[in-house]
C-alpha atoms as a PDB file:
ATOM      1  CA  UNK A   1     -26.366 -97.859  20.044  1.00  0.00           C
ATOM      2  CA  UNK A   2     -24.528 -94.592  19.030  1.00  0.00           C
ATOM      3  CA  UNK A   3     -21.516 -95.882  19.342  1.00  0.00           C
ATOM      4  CA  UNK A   4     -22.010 -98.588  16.823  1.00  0.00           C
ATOM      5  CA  UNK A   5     -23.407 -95.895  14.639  1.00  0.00           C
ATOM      6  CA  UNK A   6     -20.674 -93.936  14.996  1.00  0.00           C
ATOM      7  CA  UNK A   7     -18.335 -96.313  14.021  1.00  0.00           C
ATOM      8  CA  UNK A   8     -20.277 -97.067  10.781  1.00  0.00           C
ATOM      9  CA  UNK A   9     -20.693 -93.807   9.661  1.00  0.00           C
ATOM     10  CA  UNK A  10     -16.515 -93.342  10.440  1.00  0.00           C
ATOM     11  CA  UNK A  11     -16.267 -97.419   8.562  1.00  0.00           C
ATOM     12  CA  UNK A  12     -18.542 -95.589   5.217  1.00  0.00           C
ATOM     13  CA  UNK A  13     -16.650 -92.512   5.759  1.00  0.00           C
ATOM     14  CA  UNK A  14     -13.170 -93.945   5.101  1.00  0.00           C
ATOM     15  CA  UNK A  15     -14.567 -96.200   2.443  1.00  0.00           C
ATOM     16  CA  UNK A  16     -16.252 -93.988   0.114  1.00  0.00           C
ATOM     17  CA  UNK A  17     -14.187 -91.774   0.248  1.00  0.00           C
ATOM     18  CA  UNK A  18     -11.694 -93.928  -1.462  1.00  0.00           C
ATOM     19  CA  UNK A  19     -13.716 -94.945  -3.603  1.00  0.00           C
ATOM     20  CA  UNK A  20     -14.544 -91.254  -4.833  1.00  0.00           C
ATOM     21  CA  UNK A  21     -11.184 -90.163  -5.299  1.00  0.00           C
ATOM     22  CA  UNK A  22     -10.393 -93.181  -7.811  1.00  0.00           C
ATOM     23  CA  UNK A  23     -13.865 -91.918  -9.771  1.00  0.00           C
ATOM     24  CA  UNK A  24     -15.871 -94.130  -7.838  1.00  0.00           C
ATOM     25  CA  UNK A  25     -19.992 -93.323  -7.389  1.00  0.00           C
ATOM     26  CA  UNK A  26     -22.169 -94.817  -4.476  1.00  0.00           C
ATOM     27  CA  UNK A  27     -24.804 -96.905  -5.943  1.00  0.00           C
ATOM     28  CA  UNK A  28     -26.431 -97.819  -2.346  1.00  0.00           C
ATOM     29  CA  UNK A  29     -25.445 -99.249   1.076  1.00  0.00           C
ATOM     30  CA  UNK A  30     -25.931-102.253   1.774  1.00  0.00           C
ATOM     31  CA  UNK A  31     -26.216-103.848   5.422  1.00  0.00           C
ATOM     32  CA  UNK A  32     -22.003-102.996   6.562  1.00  0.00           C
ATOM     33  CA  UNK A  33     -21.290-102.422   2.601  1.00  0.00           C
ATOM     34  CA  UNK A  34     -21.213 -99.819   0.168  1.00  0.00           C
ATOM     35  CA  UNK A  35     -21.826-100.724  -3.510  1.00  0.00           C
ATOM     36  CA  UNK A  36     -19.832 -98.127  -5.519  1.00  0.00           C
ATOM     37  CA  UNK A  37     -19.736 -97.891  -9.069  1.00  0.00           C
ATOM     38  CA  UNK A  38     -17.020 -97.209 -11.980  1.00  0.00           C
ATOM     39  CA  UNK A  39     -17.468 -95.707 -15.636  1.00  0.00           C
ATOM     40  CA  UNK A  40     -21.045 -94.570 -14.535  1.00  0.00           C
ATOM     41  CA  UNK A  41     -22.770 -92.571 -14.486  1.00  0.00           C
ATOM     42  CA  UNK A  42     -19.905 -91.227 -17.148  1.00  0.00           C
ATOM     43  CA  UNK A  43     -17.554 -92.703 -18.704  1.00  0.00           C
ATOM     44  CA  UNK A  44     -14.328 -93.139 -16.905  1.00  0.00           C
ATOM     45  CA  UNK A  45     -10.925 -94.137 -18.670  1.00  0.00           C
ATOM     46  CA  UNK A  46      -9.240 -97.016 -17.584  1.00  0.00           C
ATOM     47  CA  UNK A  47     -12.178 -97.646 -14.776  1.00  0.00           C
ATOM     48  CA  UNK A  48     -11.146-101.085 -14.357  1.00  0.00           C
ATOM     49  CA  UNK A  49      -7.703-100.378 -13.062  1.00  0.00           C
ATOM     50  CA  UNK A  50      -9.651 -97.697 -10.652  1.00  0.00           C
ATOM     51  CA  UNK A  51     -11.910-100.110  -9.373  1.00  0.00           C
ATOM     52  CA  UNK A  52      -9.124-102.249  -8.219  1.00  0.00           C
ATOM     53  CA  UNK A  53      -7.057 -99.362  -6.961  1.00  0.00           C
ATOM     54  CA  UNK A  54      -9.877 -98.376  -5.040  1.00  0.00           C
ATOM     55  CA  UNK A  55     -10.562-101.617  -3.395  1.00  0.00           C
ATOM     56  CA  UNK A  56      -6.560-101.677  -2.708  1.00  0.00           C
ATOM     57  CA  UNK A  57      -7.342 -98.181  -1.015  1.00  0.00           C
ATOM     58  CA  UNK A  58     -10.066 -99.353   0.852  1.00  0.00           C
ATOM     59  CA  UNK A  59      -8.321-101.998   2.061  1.00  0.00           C
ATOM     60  CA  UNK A  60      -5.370-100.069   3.292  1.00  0.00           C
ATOM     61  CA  UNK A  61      -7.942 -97.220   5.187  1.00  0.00           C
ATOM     62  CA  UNK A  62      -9.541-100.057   6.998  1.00  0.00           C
ATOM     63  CA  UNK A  63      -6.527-102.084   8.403  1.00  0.00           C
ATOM     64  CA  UNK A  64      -5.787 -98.285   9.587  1.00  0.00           C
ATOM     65  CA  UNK A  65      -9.110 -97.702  11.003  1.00  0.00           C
ATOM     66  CA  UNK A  66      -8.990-100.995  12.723  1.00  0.00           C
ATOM     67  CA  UNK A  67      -5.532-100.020  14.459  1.00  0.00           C
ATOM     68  CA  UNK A  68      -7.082 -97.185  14.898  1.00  0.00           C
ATOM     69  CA  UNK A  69     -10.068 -98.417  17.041  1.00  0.00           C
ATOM     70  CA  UNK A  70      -8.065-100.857  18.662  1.00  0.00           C
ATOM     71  CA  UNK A  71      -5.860 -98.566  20.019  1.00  0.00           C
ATOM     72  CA  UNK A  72      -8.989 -96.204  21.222  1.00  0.00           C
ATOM     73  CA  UNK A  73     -10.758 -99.333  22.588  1.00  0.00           C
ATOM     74  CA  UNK A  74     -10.754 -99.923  26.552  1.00  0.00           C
ATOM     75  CA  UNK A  75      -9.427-102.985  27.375  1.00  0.00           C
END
């Protein structure tokens, strides 16, 4: 339906995003997933700790995205 697509596009949205800002690339989606990719296609210092930052990220913008939905949602 277009709502479900709608709220994967706002899910990827959210997610990659995060990622990029931490020097993140998008390798592919997969299924509800995003494969993103640090210290390539250059060479990133310290793209380890990025990596993990932007998972911590991601985390954060979809417990916020969640409230967010839930509070949209009709009940």
């Amino acid at each position: 339906s277009s709502f479900a697509l709608q709220l994967l596009n706002e899910y990827f949205e959210q997610m990659c995003e995060a990622g990029f800002r931490l020097g993140g690339t998008l390798d592919n989606y997969m299924g509800d997933g995003a494969l993103m990719r640090f210290n390539v296609p250059r060479p990133t210092p310290d793209h380890e700790y990025a990596a993990l930052s932007a998972a911590i990220e991601m985390n954060r913008a979809f417990a916020e995205l969640k409230d967010y939905w839930t509070a949209i949602s009709p009940q």
